[in-house]
PDB file of N, CA and C in Angstrom:
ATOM      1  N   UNK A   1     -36.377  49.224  27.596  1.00  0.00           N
ATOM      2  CA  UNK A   1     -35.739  50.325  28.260  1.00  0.00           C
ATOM      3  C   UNK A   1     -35.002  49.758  29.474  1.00  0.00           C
ATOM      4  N   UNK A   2     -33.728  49.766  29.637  1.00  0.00           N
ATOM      5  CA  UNK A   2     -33.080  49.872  30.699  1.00  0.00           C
ATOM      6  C   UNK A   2     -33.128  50.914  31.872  1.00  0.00           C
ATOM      7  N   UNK A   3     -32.791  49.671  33.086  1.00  0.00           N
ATOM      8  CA  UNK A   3     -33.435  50.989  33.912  1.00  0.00           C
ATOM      9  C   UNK A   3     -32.812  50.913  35.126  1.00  0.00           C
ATOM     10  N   UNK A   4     -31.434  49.951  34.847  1.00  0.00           N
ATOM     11  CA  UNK A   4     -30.238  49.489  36.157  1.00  0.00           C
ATOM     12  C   UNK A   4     -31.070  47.684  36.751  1.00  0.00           C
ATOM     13  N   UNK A   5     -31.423  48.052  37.724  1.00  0.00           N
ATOM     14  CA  UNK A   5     -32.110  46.375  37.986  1.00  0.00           C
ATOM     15  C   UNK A   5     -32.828  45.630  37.140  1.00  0.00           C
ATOM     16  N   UNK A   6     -33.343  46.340  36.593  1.00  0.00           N
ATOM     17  CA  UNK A   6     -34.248  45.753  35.538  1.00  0.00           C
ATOM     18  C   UNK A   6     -34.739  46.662  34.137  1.00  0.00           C
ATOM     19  N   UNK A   7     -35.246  45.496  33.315  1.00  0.00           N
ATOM     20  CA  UNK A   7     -35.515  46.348  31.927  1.00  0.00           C
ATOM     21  C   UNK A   7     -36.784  45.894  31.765  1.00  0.00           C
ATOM     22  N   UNK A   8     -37.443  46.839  31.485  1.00  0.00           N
ATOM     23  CA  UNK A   8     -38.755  47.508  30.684  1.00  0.00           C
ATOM     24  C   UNK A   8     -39.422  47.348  29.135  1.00  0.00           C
ATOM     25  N   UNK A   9     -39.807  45.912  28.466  1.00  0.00           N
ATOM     26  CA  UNK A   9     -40.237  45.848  26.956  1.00  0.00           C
ATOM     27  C   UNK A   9     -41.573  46.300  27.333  1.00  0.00           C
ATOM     28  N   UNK A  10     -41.995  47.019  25.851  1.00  0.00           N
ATOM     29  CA  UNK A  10     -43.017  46.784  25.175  1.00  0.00           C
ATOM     30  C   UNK A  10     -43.380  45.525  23.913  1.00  0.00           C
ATOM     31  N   UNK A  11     -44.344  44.896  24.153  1.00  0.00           N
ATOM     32  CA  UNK A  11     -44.212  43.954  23.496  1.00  0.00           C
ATOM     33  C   UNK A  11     -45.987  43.627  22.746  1.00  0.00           C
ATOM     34  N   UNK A  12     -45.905  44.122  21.415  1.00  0.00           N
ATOM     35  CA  UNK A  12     -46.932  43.871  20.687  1.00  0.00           C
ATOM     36  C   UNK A  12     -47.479  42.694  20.684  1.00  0.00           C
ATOM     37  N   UNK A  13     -48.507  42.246  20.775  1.00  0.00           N
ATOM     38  CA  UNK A  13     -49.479  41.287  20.668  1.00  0.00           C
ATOM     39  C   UNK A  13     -50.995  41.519  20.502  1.00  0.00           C
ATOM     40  N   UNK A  14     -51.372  40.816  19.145  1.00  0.00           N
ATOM     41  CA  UNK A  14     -51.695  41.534  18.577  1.00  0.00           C
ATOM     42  C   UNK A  14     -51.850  42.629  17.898  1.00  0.00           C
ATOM     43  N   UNK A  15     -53.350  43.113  18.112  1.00  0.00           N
ATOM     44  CA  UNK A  15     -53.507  44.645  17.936  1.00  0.00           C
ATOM     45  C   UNK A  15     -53.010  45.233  19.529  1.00  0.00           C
ATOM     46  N   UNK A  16     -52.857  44.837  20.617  1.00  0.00           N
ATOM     47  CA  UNK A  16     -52.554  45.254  21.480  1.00  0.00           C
ATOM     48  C   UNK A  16     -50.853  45.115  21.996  1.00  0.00           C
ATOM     49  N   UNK A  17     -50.801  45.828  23.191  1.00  0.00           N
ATOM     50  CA  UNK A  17     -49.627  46.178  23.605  1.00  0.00           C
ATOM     51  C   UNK A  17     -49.220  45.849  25.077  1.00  0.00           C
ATOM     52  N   UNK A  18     -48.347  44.837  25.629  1.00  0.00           N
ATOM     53  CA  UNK A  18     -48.261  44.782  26.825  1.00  0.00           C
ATOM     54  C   UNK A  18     -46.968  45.107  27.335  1.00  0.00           C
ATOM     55  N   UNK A  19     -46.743  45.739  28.779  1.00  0.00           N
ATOM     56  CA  UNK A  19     -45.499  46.067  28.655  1.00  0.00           C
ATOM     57  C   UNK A  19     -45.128  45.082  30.423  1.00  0.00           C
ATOM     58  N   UNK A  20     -43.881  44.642  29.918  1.00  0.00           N
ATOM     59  CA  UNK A  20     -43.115  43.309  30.491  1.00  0.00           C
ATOM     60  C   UNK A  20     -41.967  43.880  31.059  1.00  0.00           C
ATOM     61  N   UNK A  21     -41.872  43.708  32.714  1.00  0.00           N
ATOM     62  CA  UNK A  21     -40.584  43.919  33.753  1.00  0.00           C
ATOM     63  C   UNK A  21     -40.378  42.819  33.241  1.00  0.00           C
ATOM     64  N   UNK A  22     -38.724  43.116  33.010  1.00  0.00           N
ATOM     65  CA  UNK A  22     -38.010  41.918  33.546  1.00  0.00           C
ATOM     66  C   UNK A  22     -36.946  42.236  35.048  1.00  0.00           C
ATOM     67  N   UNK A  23     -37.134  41.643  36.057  1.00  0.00           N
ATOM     68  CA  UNK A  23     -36.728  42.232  37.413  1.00  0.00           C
ATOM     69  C   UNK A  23     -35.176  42.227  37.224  1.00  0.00           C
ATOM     70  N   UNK A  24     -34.539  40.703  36.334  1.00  0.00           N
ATOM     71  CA  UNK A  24     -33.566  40.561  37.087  1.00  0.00           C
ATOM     72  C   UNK A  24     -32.542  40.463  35.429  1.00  0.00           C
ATOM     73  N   UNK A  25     -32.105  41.141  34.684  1.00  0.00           N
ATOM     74  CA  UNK A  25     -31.637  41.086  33.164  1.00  0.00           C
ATOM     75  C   UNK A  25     -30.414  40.474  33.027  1.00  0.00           C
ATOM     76  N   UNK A  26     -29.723  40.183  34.357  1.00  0.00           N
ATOM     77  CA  UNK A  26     -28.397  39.489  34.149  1.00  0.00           C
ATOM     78  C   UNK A  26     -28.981  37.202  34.398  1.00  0.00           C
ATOM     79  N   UNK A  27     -30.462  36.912  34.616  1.00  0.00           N
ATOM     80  CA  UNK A  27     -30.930  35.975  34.604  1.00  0.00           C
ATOM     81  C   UNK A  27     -31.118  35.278  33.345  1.00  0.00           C
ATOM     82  N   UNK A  28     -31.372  36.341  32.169  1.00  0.00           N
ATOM     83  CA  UNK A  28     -32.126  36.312  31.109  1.00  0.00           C
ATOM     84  C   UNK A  28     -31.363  36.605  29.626  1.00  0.00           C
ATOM     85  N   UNK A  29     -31.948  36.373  28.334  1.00  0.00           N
ATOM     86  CA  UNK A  29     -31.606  37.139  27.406  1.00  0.00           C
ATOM     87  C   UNK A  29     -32.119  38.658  27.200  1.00  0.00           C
ATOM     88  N   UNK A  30     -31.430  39.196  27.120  1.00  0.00           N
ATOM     89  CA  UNK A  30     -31.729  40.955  26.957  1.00  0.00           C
ATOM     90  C   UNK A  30     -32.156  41.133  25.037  1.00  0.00           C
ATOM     91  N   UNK A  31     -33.423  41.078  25.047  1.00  0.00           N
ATOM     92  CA  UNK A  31     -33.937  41.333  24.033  1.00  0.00           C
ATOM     93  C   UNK A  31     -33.782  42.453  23.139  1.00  0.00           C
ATOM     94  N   UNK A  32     -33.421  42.655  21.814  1.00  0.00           N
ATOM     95  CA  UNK A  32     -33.541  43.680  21.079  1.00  0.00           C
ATOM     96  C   UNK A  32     -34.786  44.102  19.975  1.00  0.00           C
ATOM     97  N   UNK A  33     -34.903  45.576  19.868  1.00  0.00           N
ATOM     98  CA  UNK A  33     -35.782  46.222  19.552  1.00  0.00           C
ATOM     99  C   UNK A  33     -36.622  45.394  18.109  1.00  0.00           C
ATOM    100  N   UNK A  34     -37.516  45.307  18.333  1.00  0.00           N
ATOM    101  CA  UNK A  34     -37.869  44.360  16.963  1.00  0.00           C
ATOM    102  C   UNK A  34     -37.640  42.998  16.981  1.00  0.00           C
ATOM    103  N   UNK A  35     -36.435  42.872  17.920  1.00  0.00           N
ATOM    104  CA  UNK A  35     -36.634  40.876  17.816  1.00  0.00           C
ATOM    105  C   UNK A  35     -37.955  39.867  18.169  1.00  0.00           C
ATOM    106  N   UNK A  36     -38.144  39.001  17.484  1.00  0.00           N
ATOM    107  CA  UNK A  36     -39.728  38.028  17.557  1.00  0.00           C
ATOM    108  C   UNK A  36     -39.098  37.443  19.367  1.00  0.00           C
ATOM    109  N   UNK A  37     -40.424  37.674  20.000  1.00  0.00           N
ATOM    110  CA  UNK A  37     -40.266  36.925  20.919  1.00  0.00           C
ATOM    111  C   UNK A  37     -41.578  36.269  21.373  1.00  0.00           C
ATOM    112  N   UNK A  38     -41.578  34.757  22.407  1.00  0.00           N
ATOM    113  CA  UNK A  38     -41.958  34.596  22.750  1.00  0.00           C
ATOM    114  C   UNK A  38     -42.548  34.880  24.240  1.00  0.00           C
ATOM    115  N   UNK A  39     -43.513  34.710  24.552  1.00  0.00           N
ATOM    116  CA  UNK A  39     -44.375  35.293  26.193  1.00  0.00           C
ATOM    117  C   UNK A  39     -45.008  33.940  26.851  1.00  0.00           C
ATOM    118  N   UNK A  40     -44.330  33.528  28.152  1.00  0.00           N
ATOM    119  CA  UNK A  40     -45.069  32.906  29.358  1.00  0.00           C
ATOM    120  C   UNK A  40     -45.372  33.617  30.158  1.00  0.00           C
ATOM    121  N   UNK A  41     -46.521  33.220  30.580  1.00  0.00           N
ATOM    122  CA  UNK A  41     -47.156  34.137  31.518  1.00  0.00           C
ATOM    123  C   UNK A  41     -47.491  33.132  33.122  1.00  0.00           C
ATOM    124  N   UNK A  42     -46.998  33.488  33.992  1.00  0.00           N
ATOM    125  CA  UNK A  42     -47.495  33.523  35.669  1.00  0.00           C
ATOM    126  C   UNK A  42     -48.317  33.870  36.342  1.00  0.00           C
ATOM    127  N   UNK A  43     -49.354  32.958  36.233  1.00  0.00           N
ATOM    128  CA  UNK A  43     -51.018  33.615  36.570  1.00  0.00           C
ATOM    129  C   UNK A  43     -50.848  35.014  37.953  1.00  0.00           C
ATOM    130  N   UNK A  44     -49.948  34.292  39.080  1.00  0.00           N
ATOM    131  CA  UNK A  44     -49.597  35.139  40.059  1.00  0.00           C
ATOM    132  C   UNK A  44     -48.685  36.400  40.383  1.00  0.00           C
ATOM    133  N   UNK A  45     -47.940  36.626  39.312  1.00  0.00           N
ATOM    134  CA  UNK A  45     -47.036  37.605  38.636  1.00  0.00           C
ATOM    135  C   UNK A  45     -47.961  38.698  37.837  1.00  0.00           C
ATOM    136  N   UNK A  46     -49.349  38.366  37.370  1.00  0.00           N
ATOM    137  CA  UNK A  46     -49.702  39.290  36.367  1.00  0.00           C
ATOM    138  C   UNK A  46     -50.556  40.502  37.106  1.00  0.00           C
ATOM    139  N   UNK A  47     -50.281  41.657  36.478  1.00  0.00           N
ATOM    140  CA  UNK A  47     -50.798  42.349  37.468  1.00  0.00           C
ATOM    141  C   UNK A  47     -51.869  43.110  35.833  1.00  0.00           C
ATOM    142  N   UNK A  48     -53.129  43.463  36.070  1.00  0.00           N
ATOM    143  CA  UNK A  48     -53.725  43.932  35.228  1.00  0.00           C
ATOM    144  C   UNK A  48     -54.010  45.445  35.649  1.00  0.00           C
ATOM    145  N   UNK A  49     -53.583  46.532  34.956  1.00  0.00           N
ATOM    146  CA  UNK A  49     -54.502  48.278  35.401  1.00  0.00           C
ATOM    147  C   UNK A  49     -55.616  48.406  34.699  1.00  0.00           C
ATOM    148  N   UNK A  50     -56.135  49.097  35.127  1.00  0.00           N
ATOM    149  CA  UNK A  50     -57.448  49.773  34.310  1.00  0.00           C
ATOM    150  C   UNK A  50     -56.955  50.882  33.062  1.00  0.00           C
ATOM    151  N   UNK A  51     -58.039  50.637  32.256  1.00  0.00           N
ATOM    152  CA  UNK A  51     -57.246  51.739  31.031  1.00  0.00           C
ATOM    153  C   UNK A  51     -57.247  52.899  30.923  1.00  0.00           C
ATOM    154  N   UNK A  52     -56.843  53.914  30.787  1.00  0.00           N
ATOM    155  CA  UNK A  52     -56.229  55.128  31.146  1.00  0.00           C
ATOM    156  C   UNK A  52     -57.976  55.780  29.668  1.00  0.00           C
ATOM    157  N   UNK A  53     -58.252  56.716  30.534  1.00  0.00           N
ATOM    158  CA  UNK A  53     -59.393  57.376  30.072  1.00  0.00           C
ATOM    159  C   UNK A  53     -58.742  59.179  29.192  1.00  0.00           C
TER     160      UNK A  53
END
């Protein structure tokens, strides 16, 4: 989802679902719906919520 500064994936892994800012989309490739992608992760970037009850 576009959202002006930045875009918004959902991105399956696994059985689960994580969803990925990208802050800055003119830095990057702008991914499309269904394309295989790969995930690095930034131990200090990751922010974890609690799961919605």
């Amino acid at each position: 989802m576009y959202l002006g500064s930045e875009i918004e994936y959902r991105v399956r892994v696994g059985q689960g679902i994580l969803t990925v800012v990208e802050n800055d989309p003119r830095a990057s490739h702008i991914f499309r719906e269904g394309e295989t992608v790969g995930i690095d992760l930034i131990p200090e970037a990751v922010h974890l919520l609690p799961k919605h009850e």
